[in-house]
C-alpha atoms as a PDB file:
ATOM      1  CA  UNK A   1     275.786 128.115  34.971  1.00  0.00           C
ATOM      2  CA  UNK A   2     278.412 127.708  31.807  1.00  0.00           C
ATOM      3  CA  UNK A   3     282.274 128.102  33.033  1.00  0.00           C
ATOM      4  CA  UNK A   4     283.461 131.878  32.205  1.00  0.00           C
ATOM      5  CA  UNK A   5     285.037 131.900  28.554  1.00  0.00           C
ATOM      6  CA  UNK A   6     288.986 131.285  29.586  1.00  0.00           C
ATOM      7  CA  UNK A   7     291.877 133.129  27.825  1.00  0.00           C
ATOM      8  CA  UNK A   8     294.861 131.053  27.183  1.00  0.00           C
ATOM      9  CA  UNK A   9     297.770 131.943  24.384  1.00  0.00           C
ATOM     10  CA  UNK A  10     301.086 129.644  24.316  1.00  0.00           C
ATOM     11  CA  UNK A  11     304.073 131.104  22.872  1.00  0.00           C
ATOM     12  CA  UNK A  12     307.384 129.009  21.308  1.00  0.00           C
ATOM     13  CA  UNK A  13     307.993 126.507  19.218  1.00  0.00           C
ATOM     14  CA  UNK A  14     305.840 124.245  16.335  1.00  0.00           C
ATOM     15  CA  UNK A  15     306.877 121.565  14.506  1.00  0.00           C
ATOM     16  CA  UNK A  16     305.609 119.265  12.113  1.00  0.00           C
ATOM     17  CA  UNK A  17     305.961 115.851  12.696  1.00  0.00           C
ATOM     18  CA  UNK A  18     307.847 113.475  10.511  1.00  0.00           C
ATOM     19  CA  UNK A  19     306.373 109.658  10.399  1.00  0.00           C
ATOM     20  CA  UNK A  20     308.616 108.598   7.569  1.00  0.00           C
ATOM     21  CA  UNK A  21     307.260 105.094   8.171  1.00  0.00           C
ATOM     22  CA  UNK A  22     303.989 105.759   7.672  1.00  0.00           C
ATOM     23  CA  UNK A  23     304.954 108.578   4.891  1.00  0.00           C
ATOM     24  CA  UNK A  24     302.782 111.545   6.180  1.00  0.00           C
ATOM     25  CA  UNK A  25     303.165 114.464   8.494  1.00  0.00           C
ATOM     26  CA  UNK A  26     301.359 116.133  11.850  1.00  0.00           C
ATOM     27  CA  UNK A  27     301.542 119.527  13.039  1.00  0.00           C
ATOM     28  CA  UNK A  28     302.953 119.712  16.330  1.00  0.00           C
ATOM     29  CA  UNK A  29     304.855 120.987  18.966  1.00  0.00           C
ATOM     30  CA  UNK A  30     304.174 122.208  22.898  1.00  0.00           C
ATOM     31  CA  UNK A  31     302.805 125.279  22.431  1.00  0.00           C
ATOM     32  CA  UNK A  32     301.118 124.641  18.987  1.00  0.00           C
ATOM     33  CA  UNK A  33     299.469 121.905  21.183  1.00  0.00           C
ATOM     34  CA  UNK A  34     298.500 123.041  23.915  1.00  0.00           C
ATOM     35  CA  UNK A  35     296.890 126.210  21.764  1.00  0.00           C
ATOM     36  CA  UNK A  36     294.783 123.461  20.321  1.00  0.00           C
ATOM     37  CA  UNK A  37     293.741 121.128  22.927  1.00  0.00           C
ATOM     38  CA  UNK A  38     292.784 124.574  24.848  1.00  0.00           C
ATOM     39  CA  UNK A  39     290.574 125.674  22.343  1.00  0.00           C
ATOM     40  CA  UNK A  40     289.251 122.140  22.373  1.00  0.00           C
ATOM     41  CA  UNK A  41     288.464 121.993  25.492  1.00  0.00           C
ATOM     42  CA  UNK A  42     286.611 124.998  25.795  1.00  0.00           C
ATOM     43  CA  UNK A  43     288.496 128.281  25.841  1.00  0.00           C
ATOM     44  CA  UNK A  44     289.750 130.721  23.695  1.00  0.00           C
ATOM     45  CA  UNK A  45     293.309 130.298  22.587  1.00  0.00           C
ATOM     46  CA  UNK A  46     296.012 132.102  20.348  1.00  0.00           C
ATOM     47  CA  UNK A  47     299.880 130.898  19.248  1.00  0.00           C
ATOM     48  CA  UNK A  48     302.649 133.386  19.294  1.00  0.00           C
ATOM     49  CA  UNK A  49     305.586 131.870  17.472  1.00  0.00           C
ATOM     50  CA  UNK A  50     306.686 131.416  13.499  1.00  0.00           C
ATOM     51  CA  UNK A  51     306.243 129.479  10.804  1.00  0.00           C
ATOM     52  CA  UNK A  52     308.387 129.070   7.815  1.00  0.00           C
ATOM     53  CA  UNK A  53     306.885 129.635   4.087  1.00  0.00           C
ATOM     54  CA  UNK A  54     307.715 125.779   3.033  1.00  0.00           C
ATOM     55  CA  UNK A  55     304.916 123.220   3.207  1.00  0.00           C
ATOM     56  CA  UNK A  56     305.400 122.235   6.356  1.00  0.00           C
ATOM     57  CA  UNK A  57     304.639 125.870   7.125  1.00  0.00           C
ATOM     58  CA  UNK A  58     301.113 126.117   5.723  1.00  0.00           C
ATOM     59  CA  UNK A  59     300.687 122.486   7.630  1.00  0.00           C
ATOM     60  CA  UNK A  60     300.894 123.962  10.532  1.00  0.00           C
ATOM     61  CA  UNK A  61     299.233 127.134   9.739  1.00  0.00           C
ATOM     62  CA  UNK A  62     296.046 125.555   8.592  1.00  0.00           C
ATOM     63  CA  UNK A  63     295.748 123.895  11.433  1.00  0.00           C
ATOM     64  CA  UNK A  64     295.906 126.262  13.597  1.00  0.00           C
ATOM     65  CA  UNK A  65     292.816 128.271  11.585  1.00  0.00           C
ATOM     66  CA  UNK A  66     290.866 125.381  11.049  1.00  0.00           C
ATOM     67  CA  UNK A  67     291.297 124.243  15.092  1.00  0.00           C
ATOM     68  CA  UNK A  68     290.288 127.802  16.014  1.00  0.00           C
ATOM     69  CA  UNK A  69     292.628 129.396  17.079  1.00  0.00           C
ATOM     70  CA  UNK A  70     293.962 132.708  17.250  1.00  0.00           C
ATOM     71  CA  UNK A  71     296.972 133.277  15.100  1.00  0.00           C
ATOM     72  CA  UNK A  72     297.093 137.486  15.212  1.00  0.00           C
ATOM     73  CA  UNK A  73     300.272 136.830  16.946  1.00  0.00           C
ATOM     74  CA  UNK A  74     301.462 134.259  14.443  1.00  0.00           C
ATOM     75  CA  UNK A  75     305.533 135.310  11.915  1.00  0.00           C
ATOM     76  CA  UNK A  76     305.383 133.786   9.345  1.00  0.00           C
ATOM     77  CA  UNK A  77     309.297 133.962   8.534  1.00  0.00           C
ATOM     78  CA  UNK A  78     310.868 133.382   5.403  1.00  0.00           C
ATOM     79  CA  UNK A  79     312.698 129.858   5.314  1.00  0.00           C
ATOM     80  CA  UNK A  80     311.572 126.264   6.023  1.00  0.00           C
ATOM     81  CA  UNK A  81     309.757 125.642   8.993  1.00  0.00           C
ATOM     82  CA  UNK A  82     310.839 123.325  12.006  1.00  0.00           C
ATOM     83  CA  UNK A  83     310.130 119.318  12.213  1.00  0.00           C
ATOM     84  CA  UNK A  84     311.103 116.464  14.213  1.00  0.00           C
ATOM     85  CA  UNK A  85     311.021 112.552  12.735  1.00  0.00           C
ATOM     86  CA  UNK A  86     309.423 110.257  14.558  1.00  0.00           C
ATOM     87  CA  UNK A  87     309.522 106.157  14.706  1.00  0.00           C
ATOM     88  CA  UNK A  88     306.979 104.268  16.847  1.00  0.00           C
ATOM     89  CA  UNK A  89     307.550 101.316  18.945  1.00  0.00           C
ATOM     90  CA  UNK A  90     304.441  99.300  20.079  1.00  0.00           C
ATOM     91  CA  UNK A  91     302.503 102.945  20.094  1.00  0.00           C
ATOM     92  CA  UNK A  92     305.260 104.530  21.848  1.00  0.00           C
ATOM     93  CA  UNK A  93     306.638 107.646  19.990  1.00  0.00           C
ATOM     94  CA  UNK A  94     310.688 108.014  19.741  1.00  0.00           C
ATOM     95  CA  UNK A  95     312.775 111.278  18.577  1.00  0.00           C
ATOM     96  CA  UNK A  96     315.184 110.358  16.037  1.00  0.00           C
ATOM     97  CA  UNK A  97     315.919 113.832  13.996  1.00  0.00           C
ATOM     98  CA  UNK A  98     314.868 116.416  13.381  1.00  0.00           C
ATOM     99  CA  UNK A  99     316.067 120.756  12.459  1.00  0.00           C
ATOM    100  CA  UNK A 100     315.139 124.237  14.153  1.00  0.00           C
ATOM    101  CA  UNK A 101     313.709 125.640  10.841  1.00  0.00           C
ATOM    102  CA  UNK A 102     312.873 129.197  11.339  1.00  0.00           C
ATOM    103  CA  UNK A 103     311.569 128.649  15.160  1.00  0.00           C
ATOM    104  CA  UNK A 104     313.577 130.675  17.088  1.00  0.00           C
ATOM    105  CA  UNK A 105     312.231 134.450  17.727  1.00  0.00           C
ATOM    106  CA  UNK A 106     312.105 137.250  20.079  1.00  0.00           C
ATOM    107  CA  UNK A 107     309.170 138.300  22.231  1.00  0.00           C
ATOM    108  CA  UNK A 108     308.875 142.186  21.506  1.00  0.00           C
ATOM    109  CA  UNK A 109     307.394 144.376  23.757  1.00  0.00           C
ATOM    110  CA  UNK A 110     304.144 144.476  21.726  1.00  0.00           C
ATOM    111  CA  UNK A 111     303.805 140.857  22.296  1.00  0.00           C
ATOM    112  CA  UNK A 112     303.995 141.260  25.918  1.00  0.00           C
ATOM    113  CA  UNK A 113     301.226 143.636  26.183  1.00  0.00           C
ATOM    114  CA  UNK A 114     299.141 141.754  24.351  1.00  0.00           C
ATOM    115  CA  UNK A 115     299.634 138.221  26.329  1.00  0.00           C
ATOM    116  CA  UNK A 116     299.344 140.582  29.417  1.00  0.00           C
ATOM    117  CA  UNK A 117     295.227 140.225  28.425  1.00  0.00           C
ATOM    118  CA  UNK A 118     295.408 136.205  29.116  1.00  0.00           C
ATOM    119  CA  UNK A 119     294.330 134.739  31.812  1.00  0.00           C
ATOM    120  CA  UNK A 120     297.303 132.250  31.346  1.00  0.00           C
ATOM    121  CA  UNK A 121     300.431 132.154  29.081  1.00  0.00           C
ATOM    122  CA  UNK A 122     302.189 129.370  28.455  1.00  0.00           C
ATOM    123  CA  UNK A 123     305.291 128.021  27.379  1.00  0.00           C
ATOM    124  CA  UNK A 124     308.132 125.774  27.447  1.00  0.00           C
ATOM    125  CA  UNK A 125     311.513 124.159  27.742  1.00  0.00           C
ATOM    126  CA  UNK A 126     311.844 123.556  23.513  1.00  0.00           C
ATOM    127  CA  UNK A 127     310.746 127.153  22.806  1.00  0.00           C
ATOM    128  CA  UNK A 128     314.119 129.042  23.066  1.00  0.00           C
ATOM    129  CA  UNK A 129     312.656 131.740  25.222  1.00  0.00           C
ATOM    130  CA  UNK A 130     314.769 131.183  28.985  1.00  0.00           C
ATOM    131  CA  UNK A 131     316.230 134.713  28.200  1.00  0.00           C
ATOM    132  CA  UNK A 132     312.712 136.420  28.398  1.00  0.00           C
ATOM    133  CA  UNK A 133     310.888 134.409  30.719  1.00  0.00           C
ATOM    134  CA  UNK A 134     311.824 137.064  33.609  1.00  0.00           C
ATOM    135  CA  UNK A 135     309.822 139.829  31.247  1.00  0.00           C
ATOM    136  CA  UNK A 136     307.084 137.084  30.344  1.00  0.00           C
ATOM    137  CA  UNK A 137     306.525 136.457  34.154  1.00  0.00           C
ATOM    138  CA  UNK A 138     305.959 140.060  34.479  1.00  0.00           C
ATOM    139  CA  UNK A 139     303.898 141.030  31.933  1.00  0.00           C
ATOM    140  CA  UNK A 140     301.300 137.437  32.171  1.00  0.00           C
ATOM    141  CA  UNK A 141     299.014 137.065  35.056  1.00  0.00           C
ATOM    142  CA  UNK A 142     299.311 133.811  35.360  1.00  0.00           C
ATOM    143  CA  UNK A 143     302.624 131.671  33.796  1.00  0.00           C
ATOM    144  CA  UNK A 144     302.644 128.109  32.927  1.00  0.00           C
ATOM    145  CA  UNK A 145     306.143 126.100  32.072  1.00  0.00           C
ATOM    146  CA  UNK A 146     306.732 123.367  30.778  1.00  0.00           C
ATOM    147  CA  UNK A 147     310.108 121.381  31.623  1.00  0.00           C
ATOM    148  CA  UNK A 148     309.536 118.201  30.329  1.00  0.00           C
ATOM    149  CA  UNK A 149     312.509 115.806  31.361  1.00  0.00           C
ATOM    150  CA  UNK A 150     314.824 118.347  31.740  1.00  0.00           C
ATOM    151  CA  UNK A 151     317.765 118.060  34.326  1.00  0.00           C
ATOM    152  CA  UNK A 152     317.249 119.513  37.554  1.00  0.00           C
ATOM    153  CA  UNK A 153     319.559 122.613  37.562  1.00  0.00           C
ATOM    154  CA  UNK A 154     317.727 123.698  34.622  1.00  0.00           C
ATOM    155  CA  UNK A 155     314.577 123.773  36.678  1.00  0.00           C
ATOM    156  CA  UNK A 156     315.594 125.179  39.815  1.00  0.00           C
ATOM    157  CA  UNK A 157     317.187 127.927  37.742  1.00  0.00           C
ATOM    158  CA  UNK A 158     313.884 128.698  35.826  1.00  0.00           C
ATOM    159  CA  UNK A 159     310.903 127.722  37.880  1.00  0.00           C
ATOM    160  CA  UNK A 160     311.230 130.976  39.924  1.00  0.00           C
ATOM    161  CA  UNK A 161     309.709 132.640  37.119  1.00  0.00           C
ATOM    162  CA  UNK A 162     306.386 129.989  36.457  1.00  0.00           C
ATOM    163  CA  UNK A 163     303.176 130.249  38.343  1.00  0.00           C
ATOM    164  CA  UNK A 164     302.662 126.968  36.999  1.00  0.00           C
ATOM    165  CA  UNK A 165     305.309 123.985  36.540  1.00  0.00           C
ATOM    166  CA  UNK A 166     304.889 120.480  34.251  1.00  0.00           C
ATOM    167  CA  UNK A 167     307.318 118.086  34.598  1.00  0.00           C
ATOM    168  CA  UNK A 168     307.578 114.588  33.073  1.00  0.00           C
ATOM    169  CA  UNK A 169     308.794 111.648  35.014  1.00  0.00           C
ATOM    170  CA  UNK A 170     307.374 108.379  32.837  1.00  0.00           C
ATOM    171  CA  UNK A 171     309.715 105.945  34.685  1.00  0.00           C
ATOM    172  CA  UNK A 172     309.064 107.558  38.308  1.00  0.00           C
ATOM    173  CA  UNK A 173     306.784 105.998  41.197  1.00  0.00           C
ATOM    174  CA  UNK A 174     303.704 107.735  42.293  1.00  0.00           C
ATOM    175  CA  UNK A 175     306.073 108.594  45.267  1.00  0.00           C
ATOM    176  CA  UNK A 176     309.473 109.790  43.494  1.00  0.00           C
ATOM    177  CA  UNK A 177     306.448 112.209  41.632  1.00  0.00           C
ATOM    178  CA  UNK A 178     305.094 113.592  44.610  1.00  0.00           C
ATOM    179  CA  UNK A 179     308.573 114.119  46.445  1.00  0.00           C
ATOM    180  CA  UNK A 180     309.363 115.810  43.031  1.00  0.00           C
ATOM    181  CA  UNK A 181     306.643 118.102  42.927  1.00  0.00           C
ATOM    182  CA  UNK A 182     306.939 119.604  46.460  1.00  0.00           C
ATOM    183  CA  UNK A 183     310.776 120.056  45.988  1.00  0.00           C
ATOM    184  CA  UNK A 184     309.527 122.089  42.302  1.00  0.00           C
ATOM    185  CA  UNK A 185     306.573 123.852  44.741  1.00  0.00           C
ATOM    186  CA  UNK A 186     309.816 125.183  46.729  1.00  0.00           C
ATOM    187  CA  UNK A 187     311.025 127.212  44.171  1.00  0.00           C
ATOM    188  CA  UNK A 188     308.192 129.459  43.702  1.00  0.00           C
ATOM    189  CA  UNK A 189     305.335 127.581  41.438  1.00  0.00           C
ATOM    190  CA  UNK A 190     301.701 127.722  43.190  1.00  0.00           C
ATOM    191  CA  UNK A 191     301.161 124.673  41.101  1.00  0.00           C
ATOM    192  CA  UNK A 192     302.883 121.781  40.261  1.00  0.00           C
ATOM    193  CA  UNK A 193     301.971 118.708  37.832  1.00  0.00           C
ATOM    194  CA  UNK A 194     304.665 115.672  37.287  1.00  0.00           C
ATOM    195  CA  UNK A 195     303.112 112.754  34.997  1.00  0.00           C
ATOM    196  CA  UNK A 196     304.077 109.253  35.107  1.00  0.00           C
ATOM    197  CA  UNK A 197     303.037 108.387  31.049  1.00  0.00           C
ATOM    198  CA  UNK A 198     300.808 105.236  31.271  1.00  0.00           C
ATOM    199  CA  UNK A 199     300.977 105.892  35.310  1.00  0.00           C
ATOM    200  CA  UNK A 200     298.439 109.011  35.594  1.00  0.00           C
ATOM    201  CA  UNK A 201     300.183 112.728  36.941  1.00  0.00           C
ATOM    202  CA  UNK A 202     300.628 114.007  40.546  1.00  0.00           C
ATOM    203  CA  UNK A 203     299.177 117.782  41.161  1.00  0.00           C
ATOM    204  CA  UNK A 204     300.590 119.681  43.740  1.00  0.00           C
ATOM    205  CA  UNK A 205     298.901 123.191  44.674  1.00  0.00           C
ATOM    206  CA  UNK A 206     298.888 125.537  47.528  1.00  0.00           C
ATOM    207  CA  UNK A 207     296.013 125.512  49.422  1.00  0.00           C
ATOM    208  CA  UNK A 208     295.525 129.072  49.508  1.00  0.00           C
ATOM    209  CA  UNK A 209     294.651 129.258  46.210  1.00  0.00           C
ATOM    210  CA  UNK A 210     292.590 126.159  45.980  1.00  0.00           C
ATOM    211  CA  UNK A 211     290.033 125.882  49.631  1.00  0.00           C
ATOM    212  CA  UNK A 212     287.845 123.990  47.054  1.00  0.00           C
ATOM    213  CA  UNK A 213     289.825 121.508  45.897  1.00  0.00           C
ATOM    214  CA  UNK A 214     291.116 120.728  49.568  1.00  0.00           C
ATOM    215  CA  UNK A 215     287.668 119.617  50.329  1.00  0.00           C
ATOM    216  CA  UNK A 216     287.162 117.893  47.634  1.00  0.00           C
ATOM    217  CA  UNK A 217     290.477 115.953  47.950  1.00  0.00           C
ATOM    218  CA  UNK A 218     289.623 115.086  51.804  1.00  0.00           C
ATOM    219  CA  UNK A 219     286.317 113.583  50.470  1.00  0.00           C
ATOM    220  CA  UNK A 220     288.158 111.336  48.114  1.00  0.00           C
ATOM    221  CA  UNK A 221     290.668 110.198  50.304  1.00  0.00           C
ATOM    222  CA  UNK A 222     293.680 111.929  48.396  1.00  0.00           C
ATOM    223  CA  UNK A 223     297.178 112.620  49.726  1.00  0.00           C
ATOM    224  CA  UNK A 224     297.164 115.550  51.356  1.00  0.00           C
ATOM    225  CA  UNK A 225     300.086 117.985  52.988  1.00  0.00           C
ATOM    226  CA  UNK A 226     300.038 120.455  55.794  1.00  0.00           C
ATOM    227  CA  UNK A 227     300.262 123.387  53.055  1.00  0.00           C
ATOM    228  CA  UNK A 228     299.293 122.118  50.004  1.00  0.00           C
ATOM    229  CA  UNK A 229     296.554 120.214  48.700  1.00  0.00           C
ATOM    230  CA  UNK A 230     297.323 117.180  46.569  1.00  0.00           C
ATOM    231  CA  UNK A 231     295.802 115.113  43.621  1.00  0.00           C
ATOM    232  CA  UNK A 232     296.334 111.871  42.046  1.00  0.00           C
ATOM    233  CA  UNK A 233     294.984 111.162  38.604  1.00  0.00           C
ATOM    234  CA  UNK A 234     295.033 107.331  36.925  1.00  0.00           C
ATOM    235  CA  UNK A 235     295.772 107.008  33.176  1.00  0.00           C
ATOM    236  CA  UNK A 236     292.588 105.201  31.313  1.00  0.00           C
ATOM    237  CA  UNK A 237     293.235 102.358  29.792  1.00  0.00           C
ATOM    238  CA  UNK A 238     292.851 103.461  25.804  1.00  0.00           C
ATOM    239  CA  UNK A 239     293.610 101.196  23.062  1.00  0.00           C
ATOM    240  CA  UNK A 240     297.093 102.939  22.404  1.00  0.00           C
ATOM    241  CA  UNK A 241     298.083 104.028  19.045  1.00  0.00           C
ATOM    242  CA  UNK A 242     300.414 107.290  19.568  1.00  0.00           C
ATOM    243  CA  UNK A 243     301.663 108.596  22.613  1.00  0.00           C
ATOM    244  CA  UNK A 244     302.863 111.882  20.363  1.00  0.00           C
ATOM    245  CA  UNK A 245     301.230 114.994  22.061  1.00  0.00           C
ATOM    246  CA  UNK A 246     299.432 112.888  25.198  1.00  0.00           C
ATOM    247  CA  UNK A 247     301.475 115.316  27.615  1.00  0.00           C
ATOM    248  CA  UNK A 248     300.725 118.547  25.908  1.00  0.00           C
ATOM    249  CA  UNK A 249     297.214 117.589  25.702  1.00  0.00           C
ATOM    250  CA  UNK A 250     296.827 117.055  29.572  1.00  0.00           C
ATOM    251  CA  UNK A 251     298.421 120.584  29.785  1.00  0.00           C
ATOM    252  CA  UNK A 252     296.100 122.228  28.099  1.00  0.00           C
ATOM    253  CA  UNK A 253     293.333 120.335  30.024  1.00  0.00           C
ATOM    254  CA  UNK A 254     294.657 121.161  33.701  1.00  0.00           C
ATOM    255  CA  UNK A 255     295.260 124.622  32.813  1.00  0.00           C
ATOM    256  CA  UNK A 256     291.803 125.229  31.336  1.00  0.00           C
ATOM    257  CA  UNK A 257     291.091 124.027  33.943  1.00  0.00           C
ATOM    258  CA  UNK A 258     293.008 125.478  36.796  1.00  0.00           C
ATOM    259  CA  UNK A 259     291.769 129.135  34.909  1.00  0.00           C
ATOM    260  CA  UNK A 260     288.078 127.915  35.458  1.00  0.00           C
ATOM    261  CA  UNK A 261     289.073 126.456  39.079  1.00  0.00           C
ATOM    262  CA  UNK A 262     287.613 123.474  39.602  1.00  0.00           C
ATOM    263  CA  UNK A 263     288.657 121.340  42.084  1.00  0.00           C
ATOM    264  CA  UNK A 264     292.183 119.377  42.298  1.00  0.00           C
ATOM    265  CA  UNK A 265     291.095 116.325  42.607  1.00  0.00           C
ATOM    266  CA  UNK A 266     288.689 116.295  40.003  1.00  0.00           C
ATOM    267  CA  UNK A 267     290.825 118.229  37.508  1.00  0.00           C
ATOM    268  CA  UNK A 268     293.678 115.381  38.072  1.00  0.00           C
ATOM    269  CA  UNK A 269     291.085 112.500  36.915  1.00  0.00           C
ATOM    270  CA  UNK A 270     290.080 115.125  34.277  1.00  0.00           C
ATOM    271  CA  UNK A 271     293.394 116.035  32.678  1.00  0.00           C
ATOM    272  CA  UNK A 272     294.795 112.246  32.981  1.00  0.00           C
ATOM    273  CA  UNK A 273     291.444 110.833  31.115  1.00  0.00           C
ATOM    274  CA  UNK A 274     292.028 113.427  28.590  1.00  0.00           C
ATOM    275  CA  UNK A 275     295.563 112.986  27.466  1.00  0.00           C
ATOM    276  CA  UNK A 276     294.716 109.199  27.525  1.00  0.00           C
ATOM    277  CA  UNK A 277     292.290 109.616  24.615  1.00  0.00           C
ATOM    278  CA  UNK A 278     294.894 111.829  23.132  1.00  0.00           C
ATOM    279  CA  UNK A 279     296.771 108.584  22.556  1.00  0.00           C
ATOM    280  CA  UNK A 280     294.032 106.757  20.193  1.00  0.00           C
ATOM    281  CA  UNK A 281     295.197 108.457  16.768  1.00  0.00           C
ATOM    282  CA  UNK A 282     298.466 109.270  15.153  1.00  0.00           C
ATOM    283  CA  UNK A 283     299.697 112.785  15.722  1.00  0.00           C
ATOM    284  CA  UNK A 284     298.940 115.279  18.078  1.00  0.00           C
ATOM    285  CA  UNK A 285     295.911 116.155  17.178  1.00  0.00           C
ATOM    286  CA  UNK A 286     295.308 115.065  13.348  1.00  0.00           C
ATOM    287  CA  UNK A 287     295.616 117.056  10.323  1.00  0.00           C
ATOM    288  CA  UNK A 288     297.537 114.594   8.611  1.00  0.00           C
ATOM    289  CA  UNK A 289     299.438 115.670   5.014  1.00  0.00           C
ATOM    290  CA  UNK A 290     301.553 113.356   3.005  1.00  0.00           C
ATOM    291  CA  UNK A 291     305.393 113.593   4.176  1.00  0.00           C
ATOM    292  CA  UNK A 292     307.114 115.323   0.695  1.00  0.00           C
ATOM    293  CA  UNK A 293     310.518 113.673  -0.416  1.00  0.00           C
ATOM    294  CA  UNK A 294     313.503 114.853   1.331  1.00  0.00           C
ATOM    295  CA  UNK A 295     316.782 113.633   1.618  1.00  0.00           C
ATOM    296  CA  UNK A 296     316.225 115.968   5.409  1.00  0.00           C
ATOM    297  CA  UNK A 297     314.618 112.692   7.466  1.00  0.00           C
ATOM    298  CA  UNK A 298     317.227 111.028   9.302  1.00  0.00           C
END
């Protein structure tokens, strides 16, 4: 039997990103990718959030339409859009610049009722929205967050509010990830993924919500606690070009797949496998446009 047809919209920020190097562009950003790897991997997805009417605007916008997804909840806002410039180092993607554009907005409460319809919202630490996320936890069924490498008072102050926590750790031990996840799974989050980069991801989940994926992480020999149920998943080794968008893309994977819910242990291998193939081309996911001449690119 096919996997029920999964609802998942992300809200905040977009980008497009800057490879002044190679002169040409990507559309980007968290939510923008995780709204596309979703739809990739099976579900239906939409992106709240705003573009600007520049280029890099109707970059981004395309993209979106051609991938899919849903853009009814798309501003398009008058002004140039957001970017970030990126160099790359042996395949390794580093920030060096980048502007806000027009990417900052305000949920209103018509966009709340309709994310209340997903069956998960998510969002994230570059989307501006920490003064909502108390409404946006009480209008979604299910929230997911996305911290990134952000210090830890910012997530114990905000992971109350997340059903569903991602945090990055790409210098951490299997073990600093795990002890990292349960102290997250104290504040509130029925779900917890840390990844390691090139090192695989640690899921943490309550067993409550997961009898399935307790059994199946007994029968593959998986770590597990006295409450919740834990998962290890391995990074594949991919002939690395990009690591740009690797972590958003194993977002969108779990949480497809934590909507459908499949088991922990498999999801983990899943998720991991698919953000490593997420690292073979330049970008995030494609849609490549020639990079206009600014005097903007640090």
């Amino acid at each position: 039997m096919e996997p029920r047809l999964i609802r998942l919209v992300a809200v905040g920020d977009n980008v497009v990103d800057r490879y002044p190097d190679l002169g040409v562009m990507y559309p980007g950003g968290n939510a923008v990718n995780v709204a596309v790897h979703a739809r990739r991997t099976g579900a239906e997805s939409g992106y709240l959030g705003a573009v600007g009417t520049d280029e890099a605007g109707r970059v981004v916008r395309d993209a979106l339409a051609a991938e899919g997804v849903d853009l009814s909840l798309l501003r398009t806002v008058d002004g140039p859009n957001a970017f970030a410039t990126v160099r790359l180092v042996a395949g390794e993607r580093k920030f060096t610049g980048g502007r806000e554009g027009v990417s900052r907005f305000r949920l209103s409460p018509a966009d709340l009722v309709r994310l209340a319809a997903a069956d998960i919202v998510h969002t994230g630490e570059c989307s501006f929205l920490e003064g909502q996320l108390d409404q946006l936890a009480a209008h979604t069924r299910r929230l997911s967050f996305d911290f990134s490498e952000r210090p830890w008072d910012y997530v114990e102050e905000h992971a109350r509010h997340a059903g569903i926590a991602i945090l990055s750790s790409p210098s951490g031990s299997r073990e600093e990830a795990l002890a990292l996840a349960r102290r997250v799974r104290a504040l509130g989050p029925a779900t917890v993924a840390v990844t390691l980069g090139a090192h695989g991801a640690v899921l943490v989940s309550e067993a409550a919500e997961a009898a399935e994926a307790a059994r199946a992480a007994r029968a593959a020999g998986v770590l597990e606690g006295d409450e919740d149920v834990v998962a290890w998943g391995a990074a594949e080794a991919v002939a690395v070009v990009d690591t740009l968008g690797a972590g958003d893309a194993f977002i969108a994977r779990l949480l497809v797949g934590l909507a459908r819910g499949e088991d922990l242990a498999a999801l983990a291998v899943a998720a991991t496998a698919y953000a490593s193939h997420a690292c073979t081309s330049y970008g995030a996911f494609g849609h490549e446009a020639p990079l206009p001449s600014t005097k903007e690119t640090p």
